[in-house]
PDB file of N, CA and C in Angstrom:
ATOM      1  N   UNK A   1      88.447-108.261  36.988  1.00  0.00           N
ATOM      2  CA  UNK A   1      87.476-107.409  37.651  1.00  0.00           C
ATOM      3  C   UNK A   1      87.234-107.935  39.060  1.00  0.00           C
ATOM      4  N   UNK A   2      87.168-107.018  39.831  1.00  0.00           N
ATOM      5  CA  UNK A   2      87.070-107.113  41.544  1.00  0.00           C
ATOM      6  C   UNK A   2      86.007-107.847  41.614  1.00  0.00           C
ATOM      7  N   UNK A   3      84.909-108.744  41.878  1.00  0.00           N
ATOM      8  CA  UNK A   3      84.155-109.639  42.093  1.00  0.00           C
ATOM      9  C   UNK A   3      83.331-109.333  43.506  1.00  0.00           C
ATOM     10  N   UNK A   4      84.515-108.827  44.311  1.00  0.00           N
ATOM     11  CA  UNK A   4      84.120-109.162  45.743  1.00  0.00           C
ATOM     12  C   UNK A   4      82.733-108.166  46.522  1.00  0.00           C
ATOM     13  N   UNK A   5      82.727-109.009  47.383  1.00  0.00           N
ATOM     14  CA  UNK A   5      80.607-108.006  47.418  1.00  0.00           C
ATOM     15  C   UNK A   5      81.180-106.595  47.974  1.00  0.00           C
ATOM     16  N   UNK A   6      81.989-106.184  48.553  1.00  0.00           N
ATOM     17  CA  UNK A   6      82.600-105.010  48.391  1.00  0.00           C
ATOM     18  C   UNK A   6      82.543-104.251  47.695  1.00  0.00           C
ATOM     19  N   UNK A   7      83.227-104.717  46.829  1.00  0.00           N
ATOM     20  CA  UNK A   7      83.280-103.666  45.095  1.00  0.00           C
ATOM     21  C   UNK A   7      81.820-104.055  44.431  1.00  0.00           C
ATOM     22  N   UNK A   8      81.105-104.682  44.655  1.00  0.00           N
ATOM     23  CA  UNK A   8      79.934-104.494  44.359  1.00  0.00           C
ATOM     24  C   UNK A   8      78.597-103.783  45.292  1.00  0.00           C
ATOM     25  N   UNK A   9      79.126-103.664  46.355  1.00  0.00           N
ATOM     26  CA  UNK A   9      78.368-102.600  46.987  1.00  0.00           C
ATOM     27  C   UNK A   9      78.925-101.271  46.745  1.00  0.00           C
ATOM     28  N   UNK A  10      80.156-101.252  46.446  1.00  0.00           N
ATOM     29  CA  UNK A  10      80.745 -99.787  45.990  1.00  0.00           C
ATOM     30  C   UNK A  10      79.397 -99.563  44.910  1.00  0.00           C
ATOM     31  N   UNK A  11      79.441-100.573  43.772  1.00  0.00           N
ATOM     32  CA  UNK A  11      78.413-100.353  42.302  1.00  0.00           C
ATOM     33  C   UNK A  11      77.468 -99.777  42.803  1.00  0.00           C
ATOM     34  N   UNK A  12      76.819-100.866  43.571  1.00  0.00           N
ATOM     35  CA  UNK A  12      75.177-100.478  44.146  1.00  0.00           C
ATOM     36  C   UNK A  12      75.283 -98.922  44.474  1.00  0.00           C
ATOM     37  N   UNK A  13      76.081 -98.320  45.484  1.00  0.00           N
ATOM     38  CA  UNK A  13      76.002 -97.138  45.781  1.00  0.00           C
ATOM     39  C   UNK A  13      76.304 -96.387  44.924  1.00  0.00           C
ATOM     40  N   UNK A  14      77.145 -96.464  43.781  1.00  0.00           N
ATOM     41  CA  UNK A  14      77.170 -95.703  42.951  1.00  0.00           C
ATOM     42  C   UNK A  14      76.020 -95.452  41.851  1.00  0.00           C
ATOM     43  N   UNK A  15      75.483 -96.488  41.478  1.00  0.00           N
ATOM     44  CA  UNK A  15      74.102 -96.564  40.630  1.00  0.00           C
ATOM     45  C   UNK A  15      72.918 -95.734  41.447  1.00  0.00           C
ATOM     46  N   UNK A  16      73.179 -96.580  42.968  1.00  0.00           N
ATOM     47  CA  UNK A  16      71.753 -95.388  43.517  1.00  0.00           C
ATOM     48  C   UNK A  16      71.902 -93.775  43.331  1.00  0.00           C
ATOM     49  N   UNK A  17      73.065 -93.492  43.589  1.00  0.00           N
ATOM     50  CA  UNK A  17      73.312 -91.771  43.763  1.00  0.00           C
ATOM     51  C   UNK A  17      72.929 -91.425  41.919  1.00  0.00           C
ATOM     52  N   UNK A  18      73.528 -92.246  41.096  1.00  0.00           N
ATOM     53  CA  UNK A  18      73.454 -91.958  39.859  1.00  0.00           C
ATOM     54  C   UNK A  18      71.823 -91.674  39.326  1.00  0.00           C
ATOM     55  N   UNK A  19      70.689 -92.221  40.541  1.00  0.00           N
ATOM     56  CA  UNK A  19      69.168 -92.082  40.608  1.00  0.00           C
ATOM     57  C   UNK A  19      68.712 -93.398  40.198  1.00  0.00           C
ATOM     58  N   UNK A  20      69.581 -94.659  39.632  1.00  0.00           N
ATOM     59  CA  UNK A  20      68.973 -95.946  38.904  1.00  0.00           C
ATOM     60  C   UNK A  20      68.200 -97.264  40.000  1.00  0.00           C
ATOM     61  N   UNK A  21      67.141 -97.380  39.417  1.00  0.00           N
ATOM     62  CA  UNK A  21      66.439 -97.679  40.435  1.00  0.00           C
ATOM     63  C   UNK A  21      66.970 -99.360  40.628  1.00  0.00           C
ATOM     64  N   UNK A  22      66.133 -99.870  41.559  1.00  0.00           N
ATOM     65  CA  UNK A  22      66.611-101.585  42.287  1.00  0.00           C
ATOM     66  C   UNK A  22      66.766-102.398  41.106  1.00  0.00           C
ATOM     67  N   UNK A  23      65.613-102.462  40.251  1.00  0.00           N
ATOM     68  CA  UNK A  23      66.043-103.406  39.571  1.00  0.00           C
ATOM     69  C   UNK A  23      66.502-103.527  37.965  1.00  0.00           C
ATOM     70  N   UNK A  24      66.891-101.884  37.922  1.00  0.00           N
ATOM     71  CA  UNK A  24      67.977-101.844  36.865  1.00  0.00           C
ATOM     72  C   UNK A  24      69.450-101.871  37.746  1.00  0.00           C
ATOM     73  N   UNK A  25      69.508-101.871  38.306  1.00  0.00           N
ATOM     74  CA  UNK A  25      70.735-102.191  39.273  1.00  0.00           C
ATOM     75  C   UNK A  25      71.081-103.215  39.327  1.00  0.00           C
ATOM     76  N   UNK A  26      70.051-104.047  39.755  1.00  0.00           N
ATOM     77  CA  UNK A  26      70.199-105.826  39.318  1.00  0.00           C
ATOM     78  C   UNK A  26      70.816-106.442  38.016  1.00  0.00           C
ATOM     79  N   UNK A  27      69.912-106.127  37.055  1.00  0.00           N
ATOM     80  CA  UNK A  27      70.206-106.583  36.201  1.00  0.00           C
ATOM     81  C   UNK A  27      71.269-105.970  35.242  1.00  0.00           C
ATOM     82  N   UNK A  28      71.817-104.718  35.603  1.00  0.00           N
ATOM     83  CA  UNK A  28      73.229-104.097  34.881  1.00  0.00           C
ATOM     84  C   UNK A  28      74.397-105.010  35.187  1.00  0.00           C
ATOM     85  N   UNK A  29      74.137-105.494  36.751  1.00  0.00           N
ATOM     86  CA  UNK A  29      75.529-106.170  37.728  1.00  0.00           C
ATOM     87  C   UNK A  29      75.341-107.572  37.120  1.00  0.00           C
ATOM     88  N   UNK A  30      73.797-107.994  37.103  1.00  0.00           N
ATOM     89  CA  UNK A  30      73.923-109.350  36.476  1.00  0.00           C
ATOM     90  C   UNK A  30      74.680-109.477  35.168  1.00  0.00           C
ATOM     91  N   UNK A  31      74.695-108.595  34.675  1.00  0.00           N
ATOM     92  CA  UNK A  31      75.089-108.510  33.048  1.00  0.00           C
ATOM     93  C   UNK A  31      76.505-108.424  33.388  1.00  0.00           C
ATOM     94  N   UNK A  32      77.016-107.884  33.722  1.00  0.00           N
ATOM     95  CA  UNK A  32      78.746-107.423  34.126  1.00  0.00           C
ATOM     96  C   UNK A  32      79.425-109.044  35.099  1.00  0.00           C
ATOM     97  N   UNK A  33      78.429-108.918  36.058  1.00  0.00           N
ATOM     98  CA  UNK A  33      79.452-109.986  37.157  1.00  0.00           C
ATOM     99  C   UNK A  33      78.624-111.764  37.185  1.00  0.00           C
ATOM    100  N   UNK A  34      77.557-111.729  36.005  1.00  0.00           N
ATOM    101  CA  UNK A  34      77.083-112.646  36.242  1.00  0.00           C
ATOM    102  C   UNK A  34      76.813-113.626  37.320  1.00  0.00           C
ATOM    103  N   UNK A  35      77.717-115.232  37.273  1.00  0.00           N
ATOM    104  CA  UNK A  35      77.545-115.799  38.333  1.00  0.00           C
ATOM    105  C   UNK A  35      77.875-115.542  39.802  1.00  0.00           C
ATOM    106  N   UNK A  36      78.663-114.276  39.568  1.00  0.00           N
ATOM    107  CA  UNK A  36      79.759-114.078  41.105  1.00  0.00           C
ATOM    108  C   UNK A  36      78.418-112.576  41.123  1.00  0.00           C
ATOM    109  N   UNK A  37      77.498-112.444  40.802  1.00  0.00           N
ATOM    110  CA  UNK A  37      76.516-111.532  40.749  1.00  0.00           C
ATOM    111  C   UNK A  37      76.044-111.488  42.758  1.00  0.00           C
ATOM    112  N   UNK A  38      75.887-110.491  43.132  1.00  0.00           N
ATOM    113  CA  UNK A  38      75.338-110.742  44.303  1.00  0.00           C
ATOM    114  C   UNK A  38      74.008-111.068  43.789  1.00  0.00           C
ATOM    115  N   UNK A  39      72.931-111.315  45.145  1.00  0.00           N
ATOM    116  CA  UNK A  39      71.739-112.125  45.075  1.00  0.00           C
ATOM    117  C   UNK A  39      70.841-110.692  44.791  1.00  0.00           C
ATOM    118  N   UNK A  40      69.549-111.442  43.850  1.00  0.00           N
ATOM    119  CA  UNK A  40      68.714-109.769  43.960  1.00  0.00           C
ATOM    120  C   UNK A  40      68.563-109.461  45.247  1.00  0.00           C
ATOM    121  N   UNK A  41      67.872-110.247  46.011  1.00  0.00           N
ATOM    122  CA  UNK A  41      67.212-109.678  47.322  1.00  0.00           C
ATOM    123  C   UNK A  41      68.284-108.890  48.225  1.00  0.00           C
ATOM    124  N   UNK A  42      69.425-109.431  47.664  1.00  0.00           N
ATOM    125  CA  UNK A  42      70.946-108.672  48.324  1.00  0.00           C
ATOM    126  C   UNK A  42      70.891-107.230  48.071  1.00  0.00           C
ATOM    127  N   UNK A  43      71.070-107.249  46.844  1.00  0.00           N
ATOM    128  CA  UNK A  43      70.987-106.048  45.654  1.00  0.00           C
ATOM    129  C   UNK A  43      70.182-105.128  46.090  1.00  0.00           C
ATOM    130  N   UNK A  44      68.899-105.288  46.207  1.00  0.00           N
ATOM    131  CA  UNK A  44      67.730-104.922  46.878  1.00  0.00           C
ATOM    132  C   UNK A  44      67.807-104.183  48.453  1.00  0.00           C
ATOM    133  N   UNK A  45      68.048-105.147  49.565  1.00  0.00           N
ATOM    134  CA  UNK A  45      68.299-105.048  50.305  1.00  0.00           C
ATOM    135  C   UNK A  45      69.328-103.796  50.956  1.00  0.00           C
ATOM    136  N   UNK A  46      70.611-103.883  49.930  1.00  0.00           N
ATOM    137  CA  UNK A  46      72.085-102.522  49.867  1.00  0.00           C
ATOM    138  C   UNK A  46      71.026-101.118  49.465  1.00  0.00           C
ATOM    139  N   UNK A  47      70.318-101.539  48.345  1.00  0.00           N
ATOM    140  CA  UNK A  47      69.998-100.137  47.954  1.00  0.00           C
ATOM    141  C   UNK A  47      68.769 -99.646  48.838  1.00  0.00           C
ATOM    142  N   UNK A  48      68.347-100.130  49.640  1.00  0.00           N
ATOM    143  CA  UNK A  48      67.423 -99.597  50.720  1.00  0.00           C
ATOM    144  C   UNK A  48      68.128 -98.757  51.925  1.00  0.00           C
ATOM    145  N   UNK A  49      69.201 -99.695  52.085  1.00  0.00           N
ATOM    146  CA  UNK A  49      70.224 -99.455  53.319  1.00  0.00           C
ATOM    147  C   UNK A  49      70.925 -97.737  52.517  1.00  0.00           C
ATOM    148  N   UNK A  50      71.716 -97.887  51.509  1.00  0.00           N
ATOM    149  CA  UNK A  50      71.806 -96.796  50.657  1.00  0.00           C
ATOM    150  C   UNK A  50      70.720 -95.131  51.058  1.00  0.00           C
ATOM    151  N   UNK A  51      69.466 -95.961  50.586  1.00  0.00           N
ATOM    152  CA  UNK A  51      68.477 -95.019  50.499  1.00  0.00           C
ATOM    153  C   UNK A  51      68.169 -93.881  51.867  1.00  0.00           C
ATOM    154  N   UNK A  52      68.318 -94.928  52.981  1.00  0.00           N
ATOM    155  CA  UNK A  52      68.009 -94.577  54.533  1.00  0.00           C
ATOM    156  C   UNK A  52      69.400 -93.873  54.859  1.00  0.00           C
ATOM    157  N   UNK A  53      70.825 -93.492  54.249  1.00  0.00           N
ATOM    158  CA  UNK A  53      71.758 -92.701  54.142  1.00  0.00           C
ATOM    159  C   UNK A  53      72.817 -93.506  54.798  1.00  0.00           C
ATOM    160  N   UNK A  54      72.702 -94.513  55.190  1.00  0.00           N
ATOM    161  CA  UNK A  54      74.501 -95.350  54.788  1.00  0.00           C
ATOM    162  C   UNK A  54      75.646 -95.059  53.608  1.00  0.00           C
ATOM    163  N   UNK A  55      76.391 -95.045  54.393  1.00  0.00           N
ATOM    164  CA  UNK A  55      77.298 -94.442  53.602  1.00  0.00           C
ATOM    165  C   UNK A  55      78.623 -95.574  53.457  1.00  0.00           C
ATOM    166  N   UNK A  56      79.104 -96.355  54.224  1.00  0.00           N
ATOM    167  CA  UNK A  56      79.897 -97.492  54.783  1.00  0.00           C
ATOM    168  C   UNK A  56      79.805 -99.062  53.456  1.00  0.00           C
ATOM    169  N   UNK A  57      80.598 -99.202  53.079  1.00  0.00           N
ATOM    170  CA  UNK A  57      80.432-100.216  52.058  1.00  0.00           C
ATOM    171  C   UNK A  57      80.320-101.929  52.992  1.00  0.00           C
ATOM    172  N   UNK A  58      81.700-101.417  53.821  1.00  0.00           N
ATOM    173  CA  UNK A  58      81.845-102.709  54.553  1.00  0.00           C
ATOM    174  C   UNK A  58      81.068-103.178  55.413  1.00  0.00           C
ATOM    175  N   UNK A  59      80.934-104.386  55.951  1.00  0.00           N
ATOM    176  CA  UNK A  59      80.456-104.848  56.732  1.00  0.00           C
ATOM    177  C   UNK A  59      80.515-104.565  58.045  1.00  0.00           C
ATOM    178  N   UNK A  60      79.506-104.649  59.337  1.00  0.00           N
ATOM    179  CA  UNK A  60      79.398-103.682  60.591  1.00  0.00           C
ATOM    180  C   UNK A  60      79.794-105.282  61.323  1.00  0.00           C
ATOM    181  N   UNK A  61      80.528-104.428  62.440  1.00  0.00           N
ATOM    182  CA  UNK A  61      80.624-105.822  63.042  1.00  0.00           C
ATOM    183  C   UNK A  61      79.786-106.311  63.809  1.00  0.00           C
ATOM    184  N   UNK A  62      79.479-107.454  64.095  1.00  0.00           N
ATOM    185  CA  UNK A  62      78.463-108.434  64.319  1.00  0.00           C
ATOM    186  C   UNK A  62      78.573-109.092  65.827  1.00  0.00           C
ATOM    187  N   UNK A  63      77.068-109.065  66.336  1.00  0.00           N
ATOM    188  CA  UNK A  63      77.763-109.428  67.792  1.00  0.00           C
ATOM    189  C   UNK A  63      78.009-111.060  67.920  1.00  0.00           C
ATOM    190  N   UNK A  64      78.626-111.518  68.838  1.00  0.00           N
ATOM    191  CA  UNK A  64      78.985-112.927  68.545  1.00  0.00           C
ATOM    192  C   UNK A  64      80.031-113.190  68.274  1.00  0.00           C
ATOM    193  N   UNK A  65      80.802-112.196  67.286  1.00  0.00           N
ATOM    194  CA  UNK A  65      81.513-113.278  66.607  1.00  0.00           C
ATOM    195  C   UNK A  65      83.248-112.525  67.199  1.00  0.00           C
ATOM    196  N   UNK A  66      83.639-114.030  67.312  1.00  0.00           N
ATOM    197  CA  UNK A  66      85.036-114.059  67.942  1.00  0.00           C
ATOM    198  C   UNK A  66      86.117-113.678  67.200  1.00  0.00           C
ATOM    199  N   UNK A  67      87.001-112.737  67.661  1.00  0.00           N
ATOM    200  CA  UNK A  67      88.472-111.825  67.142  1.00  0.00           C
ATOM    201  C   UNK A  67      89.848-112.475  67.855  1.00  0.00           C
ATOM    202  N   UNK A  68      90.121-113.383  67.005  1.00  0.00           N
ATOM    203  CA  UNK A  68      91.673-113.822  67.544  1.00  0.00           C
ATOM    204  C   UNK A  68      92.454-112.437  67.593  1.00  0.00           C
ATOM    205  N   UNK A  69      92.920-112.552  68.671  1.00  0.00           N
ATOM    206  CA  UNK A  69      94.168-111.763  68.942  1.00  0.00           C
ATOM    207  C   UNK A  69      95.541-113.137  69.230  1.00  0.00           C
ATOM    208  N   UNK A  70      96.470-112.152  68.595  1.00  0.00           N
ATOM    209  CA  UNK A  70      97.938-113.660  68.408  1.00  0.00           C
ATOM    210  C   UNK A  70      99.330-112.185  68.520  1.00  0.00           C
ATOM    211  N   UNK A  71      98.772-111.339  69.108  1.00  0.00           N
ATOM    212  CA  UNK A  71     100.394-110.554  69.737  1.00  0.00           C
ATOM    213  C   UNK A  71     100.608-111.393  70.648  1.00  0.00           C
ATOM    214  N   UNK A  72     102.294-110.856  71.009  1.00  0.00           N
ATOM    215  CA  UNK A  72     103.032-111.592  72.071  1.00  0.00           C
ATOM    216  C   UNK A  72     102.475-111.284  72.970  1.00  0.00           C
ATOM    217  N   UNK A  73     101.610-110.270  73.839  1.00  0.00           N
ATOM    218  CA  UNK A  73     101.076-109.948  75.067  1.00  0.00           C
ATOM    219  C   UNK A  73     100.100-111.094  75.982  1.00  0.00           C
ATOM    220  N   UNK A  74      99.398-110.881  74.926  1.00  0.00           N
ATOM    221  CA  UNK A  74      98.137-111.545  75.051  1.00  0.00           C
ATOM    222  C   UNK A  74      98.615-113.128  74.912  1.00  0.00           C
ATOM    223  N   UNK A  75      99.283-113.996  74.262  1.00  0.00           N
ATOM    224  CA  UNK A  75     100.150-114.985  74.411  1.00  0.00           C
ATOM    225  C   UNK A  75     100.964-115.511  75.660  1.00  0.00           C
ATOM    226  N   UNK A  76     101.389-114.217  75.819  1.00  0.00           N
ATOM    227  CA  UNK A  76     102.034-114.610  77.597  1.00  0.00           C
ATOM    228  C   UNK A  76     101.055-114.815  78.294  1.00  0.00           C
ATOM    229  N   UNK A  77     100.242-113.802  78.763  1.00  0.00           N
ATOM    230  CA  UNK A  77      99.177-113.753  79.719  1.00  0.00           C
ATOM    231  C   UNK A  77      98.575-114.593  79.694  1.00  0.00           C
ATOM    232  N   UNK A  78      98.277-115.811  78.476  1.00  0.00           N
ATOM    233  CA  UNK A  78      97.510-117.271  78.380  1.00  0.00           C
ATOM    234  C   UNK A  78      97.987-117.975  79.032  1.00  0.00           C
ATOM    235  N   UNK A  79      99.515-118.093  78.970  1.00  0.00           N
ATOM    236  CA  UNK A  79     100.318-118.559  79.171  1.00  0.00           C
ATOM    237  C   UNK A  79     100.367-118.774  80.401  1.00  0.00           C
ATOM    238  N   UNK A  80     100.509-117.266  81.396  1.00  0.00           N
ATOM    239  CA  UNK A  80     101.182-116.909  82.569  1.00  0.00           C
ATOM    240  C   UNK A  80      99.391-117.679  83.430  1.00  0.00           C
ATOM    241  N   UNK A  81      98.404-117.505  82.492  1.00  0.00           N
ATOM    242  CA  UNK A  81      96.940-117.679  83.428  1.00  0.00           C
ATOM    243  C   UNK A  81      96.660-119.658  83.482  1.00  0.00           C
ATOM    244  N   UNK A  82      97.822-120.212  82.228  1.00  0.00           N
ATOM    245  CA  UNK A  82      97.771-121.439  82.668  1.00  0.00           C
ATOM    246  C   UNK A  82      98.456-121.930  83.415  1.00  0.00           C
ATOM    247  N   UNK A  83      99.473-121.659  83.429  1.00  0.00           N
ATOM    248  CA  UNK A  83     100.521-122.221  84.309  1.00  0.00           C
ATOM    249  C   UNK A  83     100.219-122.238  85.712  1.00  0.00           C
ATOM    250  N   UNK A  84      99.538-120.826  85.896  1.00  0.00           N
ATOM    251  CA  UNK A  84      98.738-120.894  87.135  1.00  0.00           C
ATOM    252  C   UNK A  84      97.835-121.355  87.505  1.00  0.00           C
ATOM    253  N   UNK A  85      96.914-121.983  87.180  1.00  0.00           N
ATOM    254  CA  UNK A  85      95.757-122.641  88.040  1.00  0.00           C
ATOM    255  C   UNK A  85      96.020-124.045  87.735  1.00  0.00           C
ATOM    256  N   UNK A  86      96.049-124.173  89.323  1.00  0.00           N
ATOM    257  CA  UNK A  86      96.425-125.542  90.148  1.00  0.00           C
ATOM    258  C   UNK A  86      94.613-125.964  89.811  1.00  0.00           C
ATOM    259  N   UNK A  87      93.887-126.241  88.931  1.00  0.00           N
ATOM    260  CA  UNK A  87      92.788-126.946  88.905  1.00  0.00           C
ATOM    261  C   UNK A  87      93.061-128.665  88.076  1.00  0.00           C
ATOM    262  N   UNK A  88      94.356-127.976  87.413  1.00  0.00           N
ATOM    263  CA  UNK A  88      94.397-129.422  86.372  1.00  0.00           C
ATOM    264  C   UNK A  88      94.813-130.558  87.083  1.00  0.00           C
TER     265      UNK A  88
END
């Protein structure tokens, strides 16, 4: 069984539409995924987001956080921008 908070936010959204409220939601997933269980306040938290009409399982991206890029383009151009500066 899929574990991942993914497929368990798939659940969550499916239980809310199904009308089941927060914390029979909790404790159905606790029963099924036990320790790999997301957190209540998690649980909680999805089905609010749910409620206010999210529709998106995955995660939104986040500001901050850094996206390696590793094509050949972008590789040269590191490349071509070190070679060039006479600072070293």
């Amino acid at each position: 069984m899929d574990s991942s908070r993914t497929a368990q936010r798939a659940v969550i959204q499916f239980l809310r539409a199904e009308g089941e409220h927060d914390s029979q939601i909790y404790r159905r997933m606790k029963e099924v995924y036990g320790e790999q269980c997301l957190a209540r306040c998690t649980i909680f938290r999805w089905c609010r987001r749910y409620e206010a009409g999210r529709v998106n399982i995955k995660d939104l991206p986040r500001l901050g956080l850094a996206h390696a890029v590793t094509n050949s383009a972008t590789i040269s151009a590191v490349d071509t921008a070190e070679s060039s500066d006479h600072h070293t």
